[in-house]
Protein backbone atom coordinates (compact mmCIF):
# COMPACT_ATOMS: atom_id res chain seq x y z
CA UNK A 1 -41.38 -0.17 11.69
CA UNK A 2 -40.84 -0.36 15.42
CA UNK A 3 -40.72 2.14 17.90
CA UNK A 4 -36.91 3.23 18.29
CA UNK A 5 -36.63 5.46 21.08
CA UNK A 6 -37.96 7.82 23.44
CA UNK A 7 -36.66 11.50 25.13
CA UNK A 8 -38.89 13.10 28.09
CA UNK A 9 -38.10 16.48 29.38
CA UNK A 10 -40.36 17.45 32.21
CA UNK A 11 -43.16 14.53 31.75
CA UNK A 12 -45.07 13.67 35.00
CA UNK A 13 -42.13 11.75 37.30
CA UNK A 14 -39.42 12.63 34.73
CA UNK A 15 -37.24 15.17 34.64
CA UNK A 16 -34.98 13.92 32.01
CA UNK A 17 -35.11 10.56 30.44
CA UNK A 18 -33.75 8.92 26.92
CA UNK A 19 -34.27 5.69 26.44
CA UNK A 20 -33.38 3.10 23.11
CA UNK A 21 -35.84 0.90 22.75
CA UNK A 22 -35.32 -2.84 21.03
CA UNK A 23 -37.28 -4.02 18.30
CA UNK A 24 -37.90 -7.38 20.32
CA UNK A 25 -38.71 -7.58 23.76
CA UNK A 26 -38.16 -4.53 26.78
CA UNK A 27 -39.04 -5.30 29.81
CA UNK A 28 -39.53 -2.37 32.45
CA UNK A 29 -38.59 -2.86 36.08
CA UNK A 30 -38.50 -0.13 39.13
CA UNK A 31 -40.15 0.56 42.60
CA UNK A 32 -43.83 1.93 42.83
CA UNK A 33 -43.56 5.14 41.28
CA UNK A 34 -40.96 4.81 39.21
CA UNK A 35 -42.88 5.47 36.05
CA UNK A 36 -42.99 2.04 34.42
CA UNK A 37 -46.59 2.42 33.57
CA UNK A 38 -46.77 6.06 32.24
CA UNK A 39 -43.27 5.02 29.52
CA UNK A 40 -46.24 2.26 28.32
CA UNK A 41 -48.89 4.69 27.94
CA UNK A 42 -47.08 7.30 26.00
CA UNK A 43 -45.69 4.52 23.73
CA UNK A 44 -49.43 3.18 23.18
CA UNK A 45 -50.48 6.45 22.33
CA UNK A 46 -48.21 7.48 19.96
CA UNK A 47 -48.88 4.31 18.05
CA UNK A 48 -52.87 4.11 18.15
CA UNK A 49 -52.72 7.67 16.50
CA UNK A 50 -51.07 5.81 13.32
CA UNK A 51 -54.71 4.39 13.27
CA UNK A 52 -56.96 6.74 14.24
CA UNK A 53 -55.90 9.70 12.67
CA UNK A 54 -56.44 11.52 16.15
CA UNK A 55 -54.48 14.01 17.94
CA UNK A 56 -51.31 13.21 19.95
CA UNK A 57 -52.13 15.69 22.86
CA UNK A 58 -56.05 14.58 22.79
CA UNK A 59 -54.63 10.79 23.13
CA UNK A 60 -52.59 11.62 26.15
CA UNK A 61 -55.49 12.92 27.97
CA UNK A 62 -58.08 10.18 27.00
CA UNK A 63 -55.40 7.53 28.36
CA UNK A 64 -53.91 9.61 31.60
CA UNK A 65 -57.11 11.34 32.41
CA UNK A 66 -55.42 14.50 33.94
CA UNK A 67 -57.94 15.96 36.12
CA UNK A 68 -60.33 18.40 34.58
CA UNK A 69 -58.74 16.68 31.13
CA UNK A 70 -55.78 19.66 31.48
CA UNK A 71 -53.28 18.37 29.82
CA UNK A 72 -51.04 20.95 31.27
CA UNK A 73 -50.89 18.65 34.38
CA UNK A 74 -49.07 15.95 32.65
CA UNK A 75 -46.23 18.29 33.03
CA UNK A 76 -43.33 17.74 35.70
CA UNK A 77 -44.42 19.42 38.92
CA UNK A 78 -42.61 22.23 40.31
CA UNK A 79 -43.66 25.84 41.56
CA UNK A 80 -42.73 27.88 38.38
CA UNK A 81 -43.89 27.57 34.71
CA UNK A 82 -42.24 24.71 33.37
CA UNK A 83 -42.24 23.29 29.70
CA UNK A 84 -42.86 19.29 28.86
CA UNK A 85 -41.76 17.64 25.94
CA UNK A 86 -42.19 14.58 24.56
CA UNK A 87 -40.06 13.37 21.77
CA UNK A 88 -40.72 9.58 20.16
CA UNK A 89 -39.11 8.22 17.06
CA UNK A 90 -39.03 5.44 14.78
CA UNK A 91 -36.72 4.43 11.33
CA UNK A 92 -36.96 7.48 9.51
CA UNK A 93 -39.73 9.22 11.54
CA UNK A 94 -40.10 11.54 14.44
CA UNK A 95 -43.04 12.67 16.83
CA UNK A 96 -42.88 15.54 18.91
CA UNK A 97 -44.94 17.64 21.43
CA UNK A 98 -44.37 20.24 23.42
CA UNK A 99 -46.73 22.20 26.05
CA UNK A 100 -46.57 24.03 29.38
CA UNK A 101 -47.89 23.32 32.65
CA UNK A 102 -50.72 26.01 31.89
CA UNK A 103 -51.86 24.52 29.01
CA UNK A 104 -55.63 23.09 29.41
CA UNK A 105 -56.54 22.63 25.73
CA UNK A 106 -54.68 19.31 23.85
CA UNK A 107 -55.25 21.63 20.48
CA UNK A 108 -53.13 24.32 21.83
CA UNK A 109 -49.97 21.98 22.09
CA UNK A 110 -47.15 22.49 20.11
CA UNK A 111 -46.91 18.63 17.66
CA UNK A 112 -44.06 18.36 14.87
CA UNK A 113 -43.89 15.34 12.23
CA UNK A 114 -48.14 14.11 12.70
CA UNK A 115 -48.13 13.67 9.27
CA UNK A 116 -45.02 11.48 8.39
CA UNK A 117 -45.57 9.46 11.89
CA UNK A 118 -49.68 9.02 11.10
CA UNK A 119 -48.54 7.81 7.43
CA UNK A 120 -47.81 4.23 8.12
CA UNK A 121 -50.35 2.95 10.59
CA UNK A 122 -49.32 0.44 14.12
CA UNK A 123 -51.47 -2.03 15.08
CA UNK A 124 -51.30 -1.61 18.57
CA UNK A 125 -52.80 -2.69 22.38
CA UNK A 126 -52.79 -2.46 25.90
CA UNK A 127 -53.45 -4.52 28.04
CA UNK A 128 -54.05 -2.51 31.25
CA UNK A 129 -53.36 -4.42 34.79
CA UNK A 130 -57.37 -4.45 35.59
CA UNK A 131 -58.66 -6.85 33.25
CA UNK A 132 -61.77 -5.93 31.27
CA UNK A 133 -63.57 -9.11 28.91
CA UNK A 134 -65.43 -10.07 31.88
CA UNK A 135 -67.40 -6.37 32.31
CA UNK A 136 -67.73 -6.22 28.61
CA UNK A 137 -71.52 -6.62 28.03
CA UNK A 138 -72.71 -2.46 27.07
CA UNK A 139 -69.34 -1.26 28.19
CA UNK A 140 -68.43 0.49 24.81
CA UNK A 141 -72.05 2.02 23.99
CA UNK A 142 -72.14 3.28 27.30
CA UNK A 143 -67.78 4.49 27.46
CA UNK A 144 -68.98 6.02 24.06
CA UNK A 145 -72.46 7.92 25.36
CA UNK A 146 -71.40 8.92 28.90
CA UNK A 147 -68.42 10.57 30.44
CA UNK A 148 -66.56 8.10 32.57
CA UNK A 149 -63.82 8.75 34.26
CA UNK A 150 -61.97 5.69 33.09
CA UNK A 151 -58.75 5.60 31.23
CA UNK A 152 -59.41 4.92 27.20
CA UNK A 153 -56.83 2.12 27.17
CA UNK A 154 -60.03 -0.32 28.97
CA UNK A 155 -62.40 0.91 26.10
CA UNK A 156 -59.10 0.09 23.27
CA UNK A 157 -58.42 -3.01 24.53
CA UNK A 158 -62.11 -4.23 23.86
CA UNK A 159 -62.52 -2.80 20.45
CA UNK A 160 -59.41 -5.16 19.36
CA UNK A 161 -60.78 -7.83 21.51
CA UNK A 162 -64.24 -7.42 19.50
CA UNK A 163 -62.16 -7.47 16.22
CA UNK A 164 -63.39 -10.74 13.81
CA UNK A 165 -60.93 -13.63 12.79
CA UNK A 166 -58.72 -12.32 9.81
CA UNK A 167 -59.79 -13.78 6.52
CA UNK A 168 -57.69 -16.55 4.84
CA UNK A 169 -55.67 -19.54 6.82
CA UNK A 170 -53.71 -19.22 9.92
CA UNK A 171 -50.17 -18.90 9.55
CA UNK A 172 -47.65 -21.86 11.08
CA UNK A 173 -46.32 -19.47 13.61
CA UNK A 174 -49.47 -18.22 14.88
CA UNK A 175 -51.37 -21.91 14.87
CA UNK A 176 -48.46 -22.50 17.16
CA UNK A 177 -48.86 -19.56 19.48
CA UNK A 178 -52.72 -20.50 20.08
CA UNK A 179 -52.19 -24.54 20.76
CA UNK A 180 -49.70 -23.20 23.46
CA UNK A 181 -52.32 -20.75 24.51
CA UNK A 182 -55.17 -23.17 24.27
CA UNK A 183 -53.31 -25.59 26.66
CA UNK A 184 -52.83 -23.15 28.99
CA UNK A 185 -56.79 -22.12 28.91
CA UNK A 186 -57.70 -25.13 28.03
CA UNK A 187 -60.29 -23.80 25.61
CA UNK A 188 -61.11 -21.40 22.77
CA UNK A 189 -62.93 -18.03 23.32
CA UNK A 190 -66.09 -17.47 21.71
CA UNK A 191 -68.67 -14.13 21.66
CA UNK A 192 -71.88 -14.16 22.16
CA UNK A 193 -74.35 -10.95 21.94
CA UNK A 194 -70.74 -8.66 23.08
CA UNK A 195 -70.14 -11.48 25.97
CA UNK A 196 -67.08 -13.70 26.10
CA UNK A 197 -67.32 -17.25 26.90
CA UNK A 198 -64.65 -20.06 27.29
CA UNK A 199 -65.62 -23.00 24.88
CA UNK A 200 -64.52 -26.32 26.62
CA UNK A 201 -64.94 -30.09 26.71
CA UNK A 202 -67.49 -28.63 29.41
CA UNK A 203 -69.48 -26.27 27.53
CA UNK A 204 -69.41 -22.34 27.57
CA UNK A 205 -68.09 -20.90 30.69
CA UNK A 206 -68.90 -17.32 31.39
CA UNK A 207 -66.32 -14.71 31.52
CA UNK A 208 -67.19 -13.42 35.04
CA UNK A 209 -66.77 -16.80 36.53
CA UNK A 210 -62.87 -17.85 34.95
CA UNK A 211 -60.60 -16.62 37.26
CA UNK A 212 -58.90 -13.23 36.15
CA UNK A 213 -55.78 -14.57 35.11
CA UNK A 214 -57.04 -16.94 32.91
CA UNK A 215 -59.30 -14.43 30.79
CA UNK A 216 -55.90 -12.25 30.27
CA UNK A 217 -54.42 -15.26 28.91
CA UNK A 218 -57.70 -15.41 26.78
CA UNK A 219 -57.31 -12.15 25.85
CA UNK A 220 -53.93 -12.99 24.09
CA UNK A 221 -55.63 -15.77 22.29
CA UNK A 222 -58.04 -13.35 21.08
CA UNK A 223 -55.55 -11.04 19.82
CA UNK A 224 -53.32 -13.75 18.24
CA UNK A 225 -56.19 -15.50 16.81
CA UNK A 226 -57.98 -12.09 15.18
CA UNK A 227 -55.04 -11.04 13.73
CA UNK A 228 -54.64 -7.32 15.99
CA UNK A 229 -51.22 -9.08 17.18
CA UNK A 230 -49.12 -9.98 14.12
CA UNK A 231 -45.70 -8.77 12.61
CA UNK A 232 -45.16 -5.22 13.09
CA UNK A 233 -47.93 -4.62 15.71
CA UNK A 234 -46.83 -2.97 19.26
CA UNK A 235 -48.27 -4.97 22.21
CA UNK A 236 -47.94 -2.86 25.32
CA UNK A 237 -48.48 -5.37 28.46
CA UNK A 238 -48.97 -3.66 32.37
CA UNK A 239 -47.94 -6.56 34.92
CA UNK A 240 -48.91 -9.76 33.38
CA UNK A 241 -48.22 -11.54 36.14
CA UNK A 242 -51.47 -9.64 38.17
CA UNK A 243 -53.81 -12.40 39.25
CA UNK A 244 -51.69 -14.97 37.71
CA UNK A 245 -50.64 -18.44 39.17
CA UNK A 246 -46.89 -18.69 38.79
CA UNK A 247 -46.82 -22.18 37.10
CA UNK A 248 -48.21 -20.62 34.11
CA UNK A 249 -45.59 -17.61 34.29
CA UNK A 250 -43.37 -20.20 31.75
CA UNK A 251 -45.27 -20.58 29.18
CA UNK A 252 -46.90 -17.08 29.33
CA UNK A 253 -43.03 -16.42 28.63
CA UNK A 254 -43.24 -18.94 26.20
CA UNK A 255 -45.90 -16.78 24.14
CA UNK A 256 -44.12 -13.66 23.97
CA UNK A 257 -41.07 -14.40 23.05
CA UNK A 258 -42.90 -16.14 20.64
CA UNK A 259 -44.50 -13.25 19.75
CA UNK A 260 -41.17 -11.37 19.85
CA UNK A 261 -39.62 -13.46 17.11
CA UNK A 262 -42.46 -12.86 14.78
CA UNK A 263 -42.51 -9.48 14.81
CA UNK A 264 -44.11 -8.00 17.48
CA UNK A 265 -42.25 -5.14 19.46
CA UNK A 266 -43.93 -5.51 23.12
CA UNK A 267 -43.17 -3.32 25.96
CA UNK A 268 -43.29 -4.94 29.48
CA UNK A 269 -43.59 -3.53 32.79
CA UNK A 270 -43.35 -6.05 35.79
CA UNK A 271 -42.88 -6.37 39.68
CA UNK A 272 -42.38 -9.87 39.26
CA UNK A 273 -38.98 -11.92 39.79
CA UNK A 274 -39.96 -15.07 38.32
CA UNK A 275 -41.42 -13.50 35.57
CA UNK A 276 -37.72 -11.71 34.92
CA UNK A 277 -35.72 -15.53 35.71
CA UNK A 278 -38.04 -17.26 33.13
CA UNK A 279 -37.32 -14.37 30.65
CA UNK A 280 -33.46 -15.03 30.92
CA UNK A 281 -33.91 -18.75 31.26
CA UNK A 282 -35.94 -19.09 27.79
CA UNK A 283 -34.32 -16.40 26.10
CA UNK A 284 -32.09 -17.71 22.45
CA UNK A 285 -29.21 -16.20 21.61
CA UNK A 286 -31.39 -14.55 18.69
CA UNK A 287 -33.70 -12.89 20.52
CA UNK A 288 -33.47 -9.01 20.87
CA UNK A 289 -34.52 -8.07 24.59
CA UNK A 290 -33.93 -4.92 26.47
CA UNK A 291 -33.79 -4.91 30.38
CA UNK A 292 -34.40 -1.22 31.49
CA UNK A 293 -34.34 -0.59 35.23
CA UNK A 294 -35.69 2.81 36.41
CA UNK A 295 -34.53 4.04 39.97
CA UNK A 296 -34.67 7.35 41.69
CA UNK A 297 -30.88 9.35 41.41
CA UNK A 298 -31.33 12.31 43.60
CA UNK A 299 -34.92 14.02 43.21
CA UNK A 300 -35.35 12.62 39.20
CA UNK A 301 -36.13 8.85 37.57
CA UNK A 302 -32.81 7.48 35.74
CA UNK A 303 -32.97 4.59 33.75
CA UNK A 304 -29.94 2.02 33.01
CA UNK A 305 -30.23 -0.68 30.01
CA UNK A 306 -29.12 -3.80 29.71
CA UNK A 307 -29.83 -6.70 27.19
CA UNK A 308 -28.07 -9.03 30.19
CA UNK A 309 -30.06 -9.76 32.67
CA UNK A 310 -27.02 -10.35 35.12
CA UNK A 311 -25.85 -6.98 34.04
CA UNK A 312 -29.27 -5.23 35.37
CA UNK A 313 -28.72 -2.30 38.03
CA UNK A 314 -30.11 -1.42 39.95
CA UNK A 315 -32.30 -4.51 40.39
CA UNK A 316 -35.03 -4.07 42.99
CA UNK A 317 -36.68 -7.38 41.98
CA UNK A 318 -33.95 -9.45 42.53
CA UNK A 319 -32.52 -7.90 45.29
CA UNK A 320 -35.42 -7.98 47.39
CA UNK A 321 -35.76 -11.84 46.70
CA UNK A 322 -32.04 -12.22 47.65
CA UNK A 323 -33.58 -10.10 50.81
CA UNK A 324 -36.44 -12.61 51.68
CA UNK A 325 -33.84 -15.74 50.92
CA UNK A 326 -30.87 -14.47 53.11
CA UNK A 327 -33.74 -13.90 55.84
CA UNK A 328 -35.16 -17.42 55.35
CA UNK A 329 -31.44 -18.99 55.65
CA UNK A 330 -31.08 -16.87 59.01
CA UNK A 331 -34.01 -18.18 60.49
CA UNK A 332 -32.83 -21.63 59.67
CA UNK A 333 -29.11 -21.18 60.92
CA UNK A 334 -31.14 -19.72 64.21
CA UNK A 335 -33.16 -22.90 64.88
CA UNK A 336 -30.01 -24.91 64.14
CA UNK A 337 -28.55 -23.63 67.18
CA UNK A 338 -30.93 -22.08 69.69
């Protein structure tokens, strides 16, 4: 069942936010700051807990690594006690927890409905904007042995990267999703002693020399093709378009709506304006997308919601671009006449 909706009260930039959240596609747009990655995290969190039977509150720490590991400090900041609450639901189901700014110990949160939420298990990921395959050799023995200060989603997304190929054939829909993602990496991805490789017409290319954007378009491939990403998993994506050449911005649209219309609910945050145009542009009338634009209303984060993309306001991505363009046409008017 996918994740329906969302309430904050006094969570890190928010002071009040409730958002609806599609089953499809939602992509999250808004300055630096606005919150677009934290909305992810909390919505990864809740779902890898289906899974591992672990602690709401302790998850929250291990992927926002508050400092000292207080969770307390994942509360709103303000000079006077102050309560945070996070409320996250699904068909039939709700997850809450509540805690105060002086609370240090995860276990000494408040957490309502664990049981009924942790009852039917979401495959989940994230996909964090620093891309991980290519430091993978020891990184899990040693994230396991040692305390680094490293958020848990880089240690998650390996674990389902690590994951074998499902047992039995390969569906129609995902054989389809991995030719389009083998074109666009023009290879398969193989492991070898817990380091990746790209498998071409060339050999076996090492991880640490494929340019970055490439191995996150591996990564997907990885996912698809070991079954972590199928119907009824959450995908939870930071920036895709990070260290990405535009012409492959189409058909990395291509994939997840894809994705989208088998199943998978995926949560998108993004800077990018092309990557919001090819969204729109490839977009059936079938598909279930969610445009939700967060912007600063007086000292707190709002958030409007759209399924049109024309409809989207405030829209910083577009409106800068109209910015740059309007600029561009001024210079050229100016050398027209001198």
């Amino acid at each position: 069942m996918p994740i329906t909706g969302l309430t904050l009260k006094h969570i890190t930039a928010f002071q009040q936010l409730q958002l609806a959240f599609s089953p499809g596609l939602n992509v999250f747009i808004g300055a630096n700051g606005a919150g677009k990655t934290h909305l992810l995290k909390i919505v990864y969190a809740a779902c890898d807990i289906t899974k591992t039977k672990r602690s709401f509150a302790e998850k929250l720490v291990r992927v926002f690594m508050p400092s000292g590991d207080r969770l307390g400090r994942l509360v709103r900041r303000q000079n006077k006690s102050l309560r945070g609450e996070i409320v996250i639901e699904r068909e039939g189901c709700t997850l809450q927890l509540s805690f105060s700014n002086h609370t240090r110990d995860p276990a000494a949160a408040q957490l309502t409905g664990a049981a009924a939420w942790q009852a039917q298990p979401i495959e989940s990921v994230y996909i964090p904007v620093k891309e991980m395959l290519a430091n993978a050799p020891g990184f899990r023995s040693l994230y396991a042995q040692r305390e680094i200060h490293l958020e848990e989603v880089y240690a998650d997304v390996l674990d389902r990267a690590y994951r074998p190929v499902l047992r039995g054939p390969i569906d129609r829909e995902r054989k389809q999703i991995l030719r389009v993602l083998q074109q666009m990496i023009e290879g398969s991805v193989i492991i070898e002693n817990e380091a990746f490789f790209l498998r071409n017409r060339h050999g076996n290319l090492e991880f640490s020399l494929l340019a970055e954007g490439m191995r996150k378009l591996a990564l997907i491939w990885l996912l698809v093709q070991n079954g972590t990403l199928l119907q009824g998993s959450v995908l939870c994506w930071d920036e895709p378009e990070a260290n990405l050449n535009p012409r492959l911005f189409k058909p990395l649209i291509e994939i997840l709506l894809l994705l989208q219309r088998n199943g998978v609910q995926i949560f998108l945050a993004t800077h990018d304006y092309l990557i919001l145009k090819e969204i729109d542009l490839q977009r059936s009338a079938s598909d279930q997308i969610l445009f939700h634009s967060l912007y600063r209303d007086g000292d707190q984060i709002a958030c409007a919601s759209t399924p049109d993309y024309a409809a989207i306001h405030p829209n910083a991505i577009a409106d800068t671009f109209a910015d740059v363009y309007d600029r561009e046409i001024k210079r050229s008017l100016a050398s027209l006449h001198p």
